[in-house]
PDB file of N, CA and C in Angstrom:
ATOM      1  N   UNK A   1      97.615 152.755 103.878  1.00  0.00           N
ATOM      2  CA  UNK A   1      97.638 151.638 102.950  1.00  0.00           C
ATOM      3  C   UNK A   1      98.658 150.587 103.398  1.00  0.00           C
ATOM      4  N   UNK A   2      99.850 151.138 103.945  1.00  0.00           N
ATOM      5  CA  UNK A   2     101.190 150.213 104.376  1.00  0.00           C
ATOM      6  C   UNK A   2      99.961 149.448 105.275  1.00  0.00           C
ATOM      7  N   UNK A   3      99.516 150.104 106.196  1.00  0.00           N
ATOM      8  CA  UNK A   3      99.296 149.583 107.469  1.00  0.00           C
ATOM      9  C   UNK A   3      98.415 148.024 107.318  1.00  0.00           C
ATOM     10  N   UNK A   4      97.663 148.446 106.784  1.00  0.00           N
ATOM     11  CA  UNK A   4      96.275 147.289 106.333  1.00  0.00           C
ATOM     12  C   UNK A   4      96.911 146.212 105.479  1.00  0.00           C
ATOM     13  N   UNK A   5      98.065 146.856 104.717  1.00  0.00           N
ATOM     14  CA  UNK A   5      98.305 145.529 103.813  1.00  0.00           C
ATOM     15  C   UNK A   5      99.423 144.788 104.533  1.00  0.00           C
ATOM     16  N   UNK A   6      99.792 144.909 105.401  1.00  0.00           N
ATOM     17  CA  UNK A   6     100.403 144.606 106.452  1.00  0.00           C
ATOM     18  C   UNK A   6     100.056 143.524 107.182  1.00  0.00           C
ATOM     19  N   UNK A   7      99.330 143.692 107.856  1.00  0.00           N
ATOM     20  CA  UNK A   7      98.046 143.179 108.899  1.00  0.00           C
ATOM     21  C   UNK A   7      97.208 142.088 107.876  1.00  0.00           C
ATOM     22  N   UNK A   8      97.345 142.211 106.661  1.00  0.00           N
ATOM     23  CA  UNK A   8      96.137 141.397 105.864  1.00  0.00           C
ATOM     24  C   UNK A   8      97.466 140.348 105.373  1.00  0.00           C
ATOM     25  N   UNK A   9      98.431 140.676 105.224  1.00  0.00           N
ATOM     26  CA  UNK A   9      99.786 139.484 104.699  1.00  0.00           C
ATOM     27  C   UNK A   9      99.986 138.663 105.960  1.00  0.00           C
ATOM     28  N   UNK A  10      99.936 139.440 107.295  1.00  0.00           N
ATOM     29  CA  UNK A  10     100.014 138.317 108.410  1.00  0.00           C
ATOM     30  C   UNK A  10      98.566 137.536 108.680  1.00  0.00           C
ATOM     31  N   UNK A  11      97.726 138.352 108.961  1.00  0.00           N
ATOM     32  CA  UNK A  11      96.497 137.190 108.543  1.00  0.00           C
ATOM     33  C   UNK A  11      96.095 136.066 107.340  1.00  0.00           C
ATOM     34  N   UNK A  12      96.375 136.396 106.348  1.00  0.00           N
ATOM     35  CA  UNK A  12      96.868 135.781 105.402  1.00  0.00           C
ATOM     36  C   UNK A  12      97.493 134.084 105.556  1.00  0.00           C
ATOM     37  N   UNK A  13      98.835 134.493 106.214  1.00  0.00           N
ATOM     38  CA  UNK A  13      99.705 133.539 106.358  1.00  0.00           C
ATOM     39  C   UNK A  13      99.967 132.622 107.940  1.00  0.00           C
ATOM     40  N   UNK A  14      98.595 133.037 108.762  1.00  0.00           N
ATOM     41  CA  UNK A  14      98.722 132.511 109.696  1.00  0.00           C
ATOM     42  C   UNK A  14      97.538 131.497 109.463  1.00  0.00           C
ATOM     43  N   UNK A  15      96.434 132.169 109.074  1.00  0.00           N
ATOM     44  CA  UNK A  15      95.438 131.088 108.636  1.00  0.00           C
ATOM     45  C   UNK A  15      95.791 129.979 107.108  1.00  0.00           C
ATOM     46  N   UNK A  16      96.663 130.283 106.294  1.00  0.00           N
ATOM     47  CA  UNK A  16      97.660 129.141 105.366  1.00  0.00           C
ATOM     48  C   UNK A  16      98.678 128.424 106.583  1.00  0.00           C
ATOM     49  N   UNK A  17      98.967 128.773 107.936  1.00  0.00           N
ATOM     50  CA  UNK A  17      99.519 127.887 108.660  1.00  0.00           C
ATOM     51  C   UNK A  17      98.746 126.978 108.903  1.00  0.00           C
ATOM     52  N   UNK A  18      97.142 127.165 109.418  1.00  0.00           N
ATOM     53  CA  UNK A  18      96.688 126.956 110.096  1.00  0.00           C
ATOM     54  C   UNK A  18      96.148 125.678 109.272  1.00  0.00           C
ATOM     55  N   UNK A  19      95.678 125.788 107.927  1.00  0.00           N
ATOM     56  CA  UNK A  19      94.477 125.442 107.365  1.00  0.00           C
ATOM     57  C   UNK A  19      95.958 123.962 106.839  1.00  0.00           C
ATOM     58  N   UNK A  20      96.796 123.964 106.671  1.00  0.00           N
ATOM     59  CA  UNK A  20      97.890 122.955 106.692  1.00  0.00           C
ATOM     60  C   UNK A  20      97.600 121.833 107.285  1.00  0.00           C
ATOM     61  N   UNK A  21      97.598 122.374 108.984  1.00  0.00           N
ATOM     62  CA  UNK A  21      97.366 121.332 109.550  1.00  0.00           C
ATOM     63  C   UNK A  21      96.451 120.239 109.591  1.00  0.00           C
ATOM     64  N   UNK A  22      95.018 121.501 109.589  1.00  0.00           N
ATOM     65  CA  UNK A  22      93.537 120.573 109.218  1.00  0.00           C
ATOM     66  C   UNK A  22      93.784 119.711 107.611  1.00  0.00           C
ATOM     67  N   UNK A  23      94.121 120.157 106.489  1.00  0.00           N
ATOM     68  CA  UNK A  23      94.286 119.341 105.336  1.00  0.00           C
ATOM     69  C   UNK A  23      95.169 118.114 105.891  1.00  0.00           C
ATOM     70  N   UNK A  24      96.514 118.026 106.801  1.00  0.00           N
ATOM     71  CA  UNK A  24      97.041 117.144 107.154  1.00  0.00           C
ATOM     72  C   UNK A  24      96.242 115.918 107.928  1.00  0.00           C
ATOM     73  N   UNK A  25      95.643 116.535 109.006  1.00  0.00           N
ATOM     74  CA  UNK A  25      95.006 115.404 109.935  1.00  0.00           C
ATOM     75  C   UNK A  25      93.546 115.105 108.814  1.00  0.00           C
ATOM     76  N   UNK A  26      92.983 115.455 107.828  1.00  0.00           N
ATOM     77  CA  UNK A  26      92.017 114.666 107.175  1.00  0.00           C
ATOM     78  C   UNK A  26      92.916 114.453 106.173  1.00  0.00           C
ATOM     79  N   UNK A  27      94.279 114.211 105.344  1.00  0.00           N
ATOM     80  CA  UNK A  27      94.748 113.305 104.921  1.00  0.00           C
ATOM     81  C   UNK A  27      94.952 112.026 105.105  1.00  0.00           C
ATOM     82  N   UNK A  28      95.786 112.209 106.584  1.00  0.00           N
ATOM     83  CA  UNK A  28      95.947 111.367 107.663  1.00  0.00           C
ATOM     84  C   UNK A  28      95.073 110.171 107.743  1.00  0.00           C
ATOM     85  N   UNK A  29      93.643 110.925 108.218  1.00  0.00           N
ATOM     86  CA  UNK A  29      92.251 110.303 108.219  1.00  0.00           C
ATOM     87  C   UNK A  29      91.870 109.203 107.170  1.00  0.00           C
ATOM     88  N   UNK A  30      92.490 109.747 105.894  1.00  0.00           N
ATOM     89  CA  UNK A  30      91.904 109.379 104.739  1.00  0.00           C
ATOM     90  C   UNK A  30      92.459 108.028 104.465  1.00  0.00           C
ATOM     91  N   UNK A  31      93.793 108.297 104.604  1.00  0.00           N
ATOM     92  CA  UNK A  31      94.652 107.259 104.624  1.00  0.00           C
ATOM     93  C   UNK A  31      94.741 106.141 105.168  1.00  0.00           C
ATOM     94  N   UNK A  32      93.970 106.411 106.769  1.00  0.00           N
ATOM     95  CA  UNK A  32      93.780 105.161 108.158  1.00  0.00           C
ATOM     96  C   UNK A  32      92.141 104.594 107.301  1.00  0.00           C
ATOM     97  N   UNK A  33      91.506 105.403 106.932  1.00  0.00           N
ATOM     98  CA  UNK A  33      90.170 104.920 106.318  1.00  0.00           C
ATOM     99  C   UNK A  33      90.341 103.854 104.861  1.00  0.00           C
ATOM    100  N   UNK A  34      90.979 104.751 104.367  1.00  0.00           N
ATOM    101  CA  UNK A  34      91.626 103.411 102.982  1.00  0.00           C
ATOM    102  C   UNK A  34      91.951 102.473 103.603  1.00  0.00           C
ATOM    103  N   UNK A  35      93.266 102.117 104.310  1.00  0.00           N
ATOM    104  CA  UNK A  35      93.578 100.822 105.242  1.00  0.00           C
ATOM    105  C   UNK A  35      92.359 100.366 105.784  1.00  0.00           C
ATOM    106  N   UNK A  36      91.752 100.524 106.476  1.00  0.00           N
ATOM    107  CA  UNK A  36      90.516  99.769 106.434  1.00  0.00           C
ATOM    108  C   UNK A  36      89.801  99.403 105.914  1.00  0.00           C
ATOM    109  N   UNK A  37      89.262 100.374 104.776  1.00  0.00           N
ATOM    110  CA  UNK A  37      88.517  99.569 103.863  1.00  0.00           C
ATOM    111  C   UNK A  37      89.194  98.394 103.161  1.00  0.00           C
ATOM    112  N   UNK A  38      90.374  98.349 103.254  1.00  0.00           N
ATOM    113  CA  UNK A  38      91.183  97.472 102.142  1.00  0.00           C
ATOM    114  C   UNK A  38      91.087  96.277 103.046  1.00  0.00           C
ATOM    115  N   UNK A  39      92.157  96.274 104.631  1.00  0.00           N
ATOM    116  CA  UNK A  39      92.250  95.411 105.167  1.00  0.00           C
ATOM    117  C   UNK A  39      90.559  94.509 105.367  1.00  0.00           C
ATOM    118  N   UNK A  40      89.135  95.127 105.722  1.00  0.00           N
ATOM    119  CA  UNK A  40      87.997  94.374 105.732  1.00  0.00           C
ATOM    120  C   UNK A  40      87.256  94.002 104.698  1.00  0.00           C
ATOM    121  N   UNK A  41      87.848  94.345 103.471  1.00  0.00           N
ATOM    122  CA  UNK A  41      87.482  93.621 102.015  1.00  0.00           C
ATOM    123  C   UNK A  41      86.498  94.313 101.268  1.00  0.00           C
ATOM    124  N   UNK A  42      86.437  95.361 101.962  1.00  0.00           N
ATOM    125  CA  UNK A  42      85.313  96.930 101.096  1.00  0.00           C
ATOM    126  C   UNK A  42      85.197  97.025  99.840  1.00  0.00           C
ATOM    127  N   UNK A  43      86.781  96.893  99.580  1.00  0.00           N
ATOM    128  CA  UNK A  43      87.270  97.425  98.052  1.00  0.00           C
ATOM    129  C   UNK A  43      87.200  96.014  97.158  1.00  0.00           C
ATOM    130  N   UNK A  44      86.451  94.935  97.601  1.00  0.00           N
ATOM    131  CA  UNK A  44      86.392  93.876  96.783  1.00  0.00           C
ATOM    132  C   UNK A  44      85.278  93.980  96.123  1.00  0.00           C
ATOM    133  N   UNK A  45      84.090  94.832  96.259  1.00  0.00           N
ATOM    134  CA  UNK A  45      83.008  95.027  95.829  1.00  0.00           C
ATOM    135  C   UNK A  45      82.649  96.354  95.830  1.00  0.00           C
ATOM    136  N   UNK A  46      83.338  97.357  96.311  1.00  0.00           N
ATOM    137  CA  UNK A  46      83.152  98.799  96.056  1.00  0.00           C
ATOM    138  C   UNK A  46      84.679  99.561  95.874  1.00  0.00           C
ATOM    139  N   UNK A  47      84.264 100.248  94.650  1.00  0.00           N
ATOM    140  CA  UNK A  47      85.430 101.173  94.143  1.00  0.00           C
ATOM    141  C   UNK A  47      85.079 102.746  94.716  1.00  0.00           C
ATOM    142  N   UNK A  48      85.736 103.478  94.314  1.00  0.00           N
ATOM    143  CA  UNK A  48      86.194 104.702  94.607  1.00  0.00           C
ATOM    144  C   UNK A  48      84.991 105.432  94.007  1.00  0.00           C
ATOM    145  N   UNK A  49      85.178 105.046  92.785  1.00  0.00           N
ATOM    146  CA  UNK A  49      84.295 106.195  91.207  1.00  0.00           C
ATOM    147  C   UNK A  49      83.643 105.016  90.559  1.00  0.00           C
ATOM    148  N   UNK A  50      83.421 103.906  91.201  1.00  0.00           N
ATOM    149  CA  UNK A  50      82.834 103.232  89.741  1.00  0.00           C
ATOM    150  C   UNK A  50      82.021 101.755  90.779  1.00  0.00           C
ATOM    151  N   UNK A  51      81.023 101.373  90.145  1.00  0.00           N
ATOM    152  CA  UNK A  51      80.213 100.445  90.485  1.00  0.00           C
ATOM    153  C   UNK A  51      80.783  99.321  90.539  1.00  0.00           C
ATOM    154  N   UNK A  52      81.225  98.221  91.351  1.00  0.00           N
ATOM    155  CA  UNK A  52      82.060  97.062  90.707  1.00  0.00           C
ATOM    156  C   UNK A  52      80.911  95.721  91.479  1.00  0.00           C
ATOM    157  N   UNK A  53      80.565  95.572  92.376  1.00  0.00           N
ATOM    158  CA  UNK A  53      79.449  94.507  92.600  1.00  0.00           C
ATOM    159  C   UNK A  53      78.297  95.545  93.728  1.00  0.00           C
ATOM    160  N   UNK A  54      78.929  96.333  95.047  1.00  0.00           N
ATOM    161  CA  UNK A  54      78.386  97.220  94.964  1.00  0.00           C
ATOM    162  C   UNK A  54      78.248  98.776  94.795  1.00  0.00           C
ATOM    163  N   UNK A  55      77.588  99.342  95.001  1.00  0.00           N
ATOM    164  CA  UNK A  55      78.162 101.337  94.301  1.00  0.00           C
ATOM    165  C   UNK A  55      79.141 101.491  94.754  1.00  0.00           C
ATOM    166  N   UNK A  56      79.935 102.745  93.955  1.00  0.00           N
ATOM    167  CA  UNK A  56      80.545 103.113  94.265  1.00  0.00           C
ATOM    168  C   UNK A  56      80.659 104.333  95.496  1.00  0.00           C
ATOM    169  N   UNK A  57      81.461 104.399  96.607  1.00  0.00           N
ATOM    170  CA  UNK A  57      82.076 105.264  97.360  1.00  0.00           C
ATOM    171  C   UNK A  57      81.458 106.604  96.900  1.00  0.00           C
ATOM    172  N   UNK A  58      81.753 107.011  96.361  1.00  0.00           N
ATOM    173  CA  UNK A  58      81.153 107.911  95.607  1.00  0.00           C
ATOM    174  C   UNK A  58      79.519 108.337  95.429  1.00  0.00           C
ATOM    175  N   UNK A  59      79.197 107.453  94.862  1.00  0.00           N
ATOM    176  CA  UNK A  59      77.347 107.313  94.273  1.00  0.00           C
ATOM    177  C   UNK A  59      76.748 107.194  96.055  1.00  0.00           C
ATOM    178  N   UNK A  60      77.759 106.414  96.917  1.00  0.00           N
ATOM    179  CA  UNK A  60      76.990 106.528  98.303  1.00  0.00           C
ATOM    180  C   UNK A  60      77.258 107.850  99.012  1.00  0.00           C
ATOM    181  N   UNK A  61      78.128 108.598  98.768  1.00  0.00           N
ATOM    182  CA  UNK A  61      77.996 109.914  99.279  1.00  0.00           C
ATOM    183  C   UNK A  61      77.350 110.670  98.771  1.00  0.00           C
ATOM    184  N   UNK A  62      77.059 110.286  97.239  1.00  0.00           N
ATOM    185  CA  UNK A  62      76.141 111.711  96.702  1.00  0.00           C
ATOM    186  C   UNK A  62      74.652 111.260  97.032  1.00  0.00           C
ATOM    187  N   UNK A  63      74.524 110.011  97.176  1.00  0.00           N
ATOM    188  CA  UNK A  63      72.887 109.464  97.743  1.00  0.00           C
ATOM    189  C   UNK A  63      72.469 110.241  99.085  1.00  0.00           C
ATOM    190  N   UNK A  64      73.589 110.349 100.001  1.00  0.00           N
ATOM    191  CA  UNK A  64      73.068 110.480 101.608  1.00  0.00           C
ATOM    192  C   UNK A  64      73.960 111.712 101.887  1.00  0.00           C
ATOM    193  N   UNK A  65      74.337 112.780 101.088  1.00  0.00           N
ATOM    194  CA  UNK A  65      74.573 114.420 101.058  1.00  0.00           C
ATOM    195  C   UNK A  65      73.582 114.993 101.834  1.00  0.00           C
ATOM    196  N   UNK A  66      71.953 114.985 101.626  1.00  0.00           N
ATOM    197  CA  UNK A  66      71.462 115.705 102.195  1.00  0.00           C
ATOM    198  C   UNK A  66      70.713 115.082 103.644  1.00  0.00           C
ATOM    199  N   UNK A  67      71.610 113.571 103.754  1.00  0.00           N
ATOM    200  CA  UNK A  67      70.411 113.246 104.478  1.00  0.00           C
ATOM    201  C   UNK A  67      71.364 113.033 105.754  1.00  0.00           C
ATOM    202  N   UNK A  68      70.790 113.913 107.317  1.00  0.00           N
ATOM    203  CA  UNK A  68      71.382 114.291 108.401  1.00  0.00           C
ATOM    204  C   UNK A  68      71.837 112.952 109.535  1.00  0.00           C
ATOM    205  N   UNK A  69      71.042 111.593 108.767  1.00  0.00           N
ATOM    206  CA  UNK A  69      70.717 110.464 109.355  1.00  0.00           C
ATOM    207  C   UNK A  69      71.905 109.268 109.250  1.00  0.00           C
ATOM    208  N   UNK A  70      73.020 109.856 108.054  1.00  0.00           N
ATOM    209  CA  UNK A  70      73.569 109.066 107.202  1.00  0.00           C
ATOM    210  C   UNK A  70      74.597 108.321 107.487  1.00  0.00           C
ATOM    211  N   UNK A  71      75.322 109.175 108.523  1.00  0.00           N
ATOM    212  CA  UNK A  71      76.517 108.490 109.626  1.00  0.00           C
ATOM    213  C   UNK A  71      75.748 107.395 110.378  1.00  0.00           C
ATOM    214  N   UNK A  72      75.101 107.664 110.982  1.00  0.00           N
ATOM    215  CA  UNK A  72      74.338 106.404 111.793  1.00  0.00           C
ATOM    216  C   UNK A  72      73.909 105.240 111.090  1.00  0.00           C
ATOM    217  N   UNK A  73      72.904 105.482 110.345  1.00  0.00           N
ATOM    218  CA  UNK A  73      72.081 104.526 109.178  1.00  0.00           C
ATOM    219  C   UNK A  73      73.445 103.671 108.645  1.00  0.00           C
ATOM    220  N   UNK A  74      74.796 104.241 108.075  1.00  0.00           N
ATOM    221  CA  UNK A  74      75.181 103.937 107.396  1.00  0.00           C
ATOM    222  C   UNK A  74      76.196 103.069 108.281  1.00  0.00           C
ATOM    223  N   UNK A  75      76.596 103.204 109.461  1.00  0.00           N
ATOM    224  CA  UNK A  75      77.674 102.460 110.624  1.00  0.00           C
ATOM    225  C   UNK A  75      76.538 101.278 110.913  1.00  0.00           C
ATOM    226  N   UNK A  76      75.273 101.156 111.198  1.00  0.00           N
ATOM    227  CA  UNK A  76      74.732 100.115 111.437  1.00  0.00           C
ATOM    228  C   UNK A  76      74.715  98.981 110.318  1.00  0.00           C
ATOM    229  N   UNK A  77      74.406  99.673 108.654  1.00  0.00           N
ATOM    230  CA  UNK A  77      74.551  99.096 107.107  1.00  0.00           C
ATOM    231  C   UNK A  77      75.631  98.145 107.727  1.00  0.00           C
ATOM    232  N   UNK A  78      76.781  99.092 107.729  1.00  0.00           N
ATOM    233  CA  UNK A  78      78.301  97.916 107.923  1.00  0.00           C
ATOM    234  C   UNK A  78      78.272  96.964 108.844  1.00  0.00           C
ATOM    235  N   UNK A  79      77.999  96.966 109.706  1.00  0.00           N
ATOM    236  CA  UNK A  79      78.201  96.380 111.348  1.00  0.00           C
ATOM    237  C   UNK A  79      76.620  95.277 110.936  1.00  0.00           C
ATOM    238  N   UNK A  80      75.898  95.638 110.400  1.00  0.00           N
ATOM    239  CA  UNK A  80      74.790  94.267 110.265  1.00  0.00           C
ATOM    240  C   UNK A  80      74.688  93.501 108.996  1.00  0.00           C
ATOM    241  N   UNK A  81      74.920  94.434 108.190  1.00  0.00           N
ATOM    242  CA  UNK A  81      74.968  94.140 106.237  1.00  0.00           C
ATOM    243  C   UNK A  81      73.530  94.149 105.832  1.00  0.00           C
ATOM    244  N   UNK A  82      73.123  93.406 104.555  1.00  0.00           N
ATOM    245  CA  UNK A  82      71.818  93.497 104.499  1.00  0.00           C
ATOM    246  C   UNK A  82      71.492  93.767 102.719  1.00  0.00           C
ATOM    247  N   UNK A  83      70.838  93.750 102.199  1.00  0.00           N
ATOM    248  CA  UNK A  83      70.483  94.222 101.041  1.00  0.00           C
ATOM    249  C   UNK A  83      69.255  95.269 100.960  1.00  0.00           C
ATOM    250  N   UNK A  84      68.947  95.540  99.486  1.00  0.00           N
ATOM    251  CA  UNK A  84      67.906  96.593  99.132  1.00  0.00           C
ATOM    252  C   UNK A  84      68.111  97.808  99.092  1.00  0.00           C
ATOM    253  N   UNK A  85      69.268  98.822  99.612  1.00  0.00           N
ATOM    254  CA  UNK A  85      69.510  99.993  99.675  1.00  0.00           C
ATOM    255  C   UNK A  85      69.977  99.787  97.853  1.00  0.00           C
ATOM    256  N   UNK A  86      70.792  99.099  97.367  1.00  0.00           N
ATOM    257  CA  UNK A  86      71.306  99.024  95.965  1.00  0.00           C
ATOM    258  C   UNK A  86      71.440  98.370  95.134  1.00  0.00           C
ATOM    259  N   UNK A  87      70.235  97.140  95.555  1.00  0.00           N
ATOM    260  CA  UNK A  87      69.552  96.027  94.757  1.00  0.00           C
ATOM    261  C   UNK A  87      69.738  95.065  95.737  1.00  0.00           C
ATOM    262  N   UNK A  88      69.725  93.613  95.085  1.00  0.00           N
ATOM    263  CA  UNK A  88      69.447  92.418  95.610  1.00  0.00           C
ATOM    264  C   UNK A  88      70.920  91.825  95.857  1.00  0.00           C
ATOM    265  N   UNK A  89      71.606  92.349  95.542  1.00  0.00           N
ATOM    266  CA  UNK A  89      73.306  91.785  95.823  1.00  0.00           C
ATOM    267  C   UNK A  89      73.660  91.819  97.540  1.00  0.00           C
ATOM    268  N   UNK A  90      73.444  91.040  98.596  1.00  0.00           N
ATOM    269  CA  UNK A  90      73.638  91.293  99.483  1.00  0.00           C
ATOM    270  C   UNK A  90      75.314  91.664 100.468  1.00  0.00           C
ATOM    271  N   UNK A  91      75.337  92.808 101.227  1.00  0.00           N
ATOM    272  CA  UNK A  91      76.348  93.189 101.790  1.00  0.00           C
ATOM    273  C   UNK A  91      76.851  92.638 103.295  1.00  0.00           C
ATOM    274  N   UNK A  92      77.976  91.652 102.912  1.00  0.00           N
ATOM    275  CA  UNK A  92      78.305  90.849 104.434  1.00  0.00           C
ATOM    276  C   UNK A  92      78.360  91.752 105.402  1.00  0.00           C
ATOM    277  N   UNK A  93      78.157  91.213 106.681  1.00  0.00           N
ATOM    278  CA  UNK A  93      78.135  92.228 108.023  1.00  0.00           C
ATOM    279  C   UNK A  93      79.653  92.444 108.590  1.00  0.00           C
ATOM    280  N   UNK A  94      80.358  93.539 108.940  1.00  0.00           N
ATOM    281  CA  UNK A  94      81.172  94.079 109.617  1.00  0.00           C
ATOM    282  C   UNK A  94      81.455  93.698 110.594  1.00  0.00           C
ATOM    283  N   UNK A  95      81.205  93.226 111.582  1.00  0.00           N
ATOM    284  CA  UNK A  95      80.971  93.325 113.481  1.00  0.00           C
ATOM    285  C   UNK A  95      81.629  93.302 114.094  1.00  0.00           C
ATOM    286  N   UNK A  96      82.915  93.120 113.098  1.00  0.00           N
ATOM    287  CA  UNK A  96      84.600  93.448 113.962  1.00  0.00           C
ATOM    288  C   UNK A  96      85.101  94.512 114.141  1.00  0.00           C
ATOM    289  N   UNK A  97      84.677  95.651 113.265  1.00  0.00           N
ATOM    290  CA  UNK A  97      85.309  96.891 113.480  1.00  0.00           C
ATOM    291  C   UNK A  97      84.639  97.596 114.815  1.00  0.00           C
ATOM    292  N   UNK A  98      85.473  98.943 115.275  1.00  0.00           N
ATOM    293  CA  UNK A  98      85.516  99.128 116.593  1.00  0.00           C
ATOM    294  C   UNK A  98      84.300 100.434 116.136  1.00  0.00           C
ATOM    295  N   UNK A  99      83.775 101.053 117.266  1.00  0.00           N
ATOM    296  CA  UNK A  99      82.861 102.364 117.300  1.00  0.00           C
ATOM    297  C   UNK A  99      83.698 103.406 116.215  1.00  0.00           C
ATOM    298  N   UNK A 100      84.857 103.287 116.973  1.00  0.00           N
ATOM    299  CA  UNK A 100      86.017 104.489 116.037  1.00  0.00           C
ATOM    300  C   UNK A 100      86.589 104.076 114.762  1.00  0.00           C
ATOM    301  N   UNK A 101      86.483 102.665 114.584  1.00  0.00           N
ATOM    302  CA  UNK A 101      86.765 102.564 113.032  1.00  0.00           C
ATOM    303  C   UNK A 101      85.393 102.995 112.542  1.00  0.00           C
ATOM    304  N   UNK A 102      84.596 102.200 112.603  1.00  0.00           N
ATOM    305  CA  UNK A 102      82.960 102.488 111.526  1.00  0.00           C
ATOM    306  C   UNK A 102      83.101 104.084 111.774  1.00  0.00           C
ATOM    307  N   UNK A 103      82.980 104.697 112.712  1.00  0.00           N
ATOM    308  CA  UNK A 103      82.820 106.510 112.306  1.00  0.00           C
ATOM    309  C   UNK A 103      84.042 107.204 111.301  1.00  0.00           C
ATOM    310  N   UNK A 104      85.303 106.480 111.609  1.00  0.00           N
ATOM    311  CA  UNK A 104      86.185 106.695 110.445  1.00  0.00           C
ATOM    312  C   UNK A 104      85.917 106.629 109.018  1.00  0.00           C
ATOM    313  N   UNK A 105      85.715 105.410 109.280  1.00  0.00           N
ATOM    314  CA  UNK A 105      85.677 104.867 107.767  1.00  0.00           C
ATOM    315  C   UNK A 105      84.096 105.310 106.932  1.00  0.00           C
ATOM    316  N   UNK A 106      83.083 105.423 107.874  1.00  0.00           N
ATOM    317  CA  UNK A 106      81.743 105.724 107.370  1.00  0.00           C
ATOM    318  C   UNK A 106      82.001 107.423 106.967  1.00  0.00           C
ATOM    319  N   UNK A 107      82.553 108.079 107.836  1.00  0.00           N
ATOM    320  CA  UNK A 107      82.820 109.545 108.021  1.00  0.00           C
ATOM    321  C   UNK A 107      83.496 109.799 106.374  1.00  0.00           C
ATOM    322  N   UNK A 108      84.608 109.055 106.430  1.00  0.00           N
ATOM    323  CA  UNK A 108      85.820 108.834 104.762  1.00  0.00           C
ATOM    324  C   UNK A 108      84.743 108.851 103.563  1.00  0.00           C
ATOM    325  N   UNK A 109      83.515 107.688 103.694  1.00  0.00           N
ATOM    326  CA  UNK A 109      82.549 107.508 102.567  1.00  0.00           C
ATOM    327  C   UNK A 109      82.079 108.462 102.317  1.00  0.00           C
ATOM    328  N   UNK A 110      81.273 108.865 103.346  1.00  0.00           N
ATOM    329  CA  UNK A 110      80.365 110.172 102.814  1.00  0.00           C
ATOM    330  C   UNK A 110      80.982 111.470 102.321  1.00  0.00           C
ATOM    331  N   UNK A 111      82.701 111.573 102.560  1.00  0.00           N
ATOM    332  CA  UNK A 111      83.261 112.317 102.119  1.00  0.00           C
ATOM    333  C   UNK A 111      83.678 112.092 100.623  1.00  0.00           C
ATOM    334  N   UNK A 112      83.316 110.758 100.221  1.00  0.00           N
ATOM    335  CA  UNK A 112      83.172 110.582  98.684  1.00  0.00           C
ATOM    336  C   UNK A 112      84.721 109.577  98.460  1.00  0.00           C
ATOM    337  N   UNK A 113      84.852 109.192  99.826  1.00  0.00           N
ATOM    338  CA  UNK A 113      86.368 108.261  99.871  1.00  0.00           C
ATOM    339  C   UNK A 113      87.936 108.996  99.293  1.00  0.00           C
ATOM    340  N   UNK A 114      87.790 109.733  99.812  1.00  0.00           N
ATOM    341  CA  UNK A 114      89.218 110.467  99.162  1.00  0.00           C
ATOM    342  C   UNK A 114      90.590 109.594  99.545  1.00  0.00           C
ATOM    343  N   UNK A 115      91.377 110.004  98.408  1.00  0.00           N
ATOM    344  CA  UNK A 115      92.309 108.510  98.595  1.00  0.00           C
ATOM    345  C   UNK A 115      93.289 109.478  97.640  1.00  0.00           C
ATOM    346  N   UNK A 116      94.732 108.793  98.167  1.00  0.00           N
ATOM    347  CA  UNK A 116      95.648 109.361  96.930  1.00  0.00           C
ATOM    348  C   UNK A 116      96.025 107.964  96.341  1.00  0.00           C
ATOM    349  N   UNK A 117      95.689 107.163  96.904  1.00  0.00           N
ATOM    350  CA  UNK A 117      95.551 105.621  96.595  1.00  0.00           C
ATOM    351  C   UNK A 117      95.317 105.200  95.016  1.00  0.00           C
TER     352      UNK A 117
END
């Protein structure tokens, strides 16, 4: 009994080392993704939890949850703009951000925009 509960307190506490780090670098993430959305004017028409001209952060991750297409579809949305995905309110085009911002920041959305913000 010593032995196993032993062995299960160090496994235990090496994977709570471990799992630290990963919560850190997608904090991290979360944080460089807020700054962007803020600095390119995201958050002037989309909130976190709530509809403000277009959906919310939120309502667009729970739309494209099951759909495998959604990172892509959704980095081109930004980078061209366009309407009809969420009515007739049209969404200005992006075309400044880099390959690695849009996968950031698109990656942040579909995660439902987590923010301590």
């Amino acid at each position: 009994m010593f032995f196993s509960w032993r062995y299960t307190k160090i496994i235990f506490v090496v994977a709570l080392f471990f799992s630290r780090f990963s919560f850190a670098a997608v904090s991290a993430d979360d944080g460089k993704a807020y700054a962007l959305a803020k600095q390119n004017a995201c958050l002037g028409c989309h909130a976190m939890n709530k509809k403000i001209v277009g959906p919310s952060f939120q309502s667009v991750a729970q739309k494209y949850k099951s759909d495998s297409n959604a990172q892509t579809f959704l980095k081109a949305k930004v980078v061209k703009g366009g309407a009809g995905s969420w009515g007739v309110v049209p969404m200005p085009a992006n075309a400044k951000l880099s390959d690695a911002e849009l996968s950031l920041l698109v990656s942040w959305i579909l995660r439902g925009a987590p923010s301590e913000n």
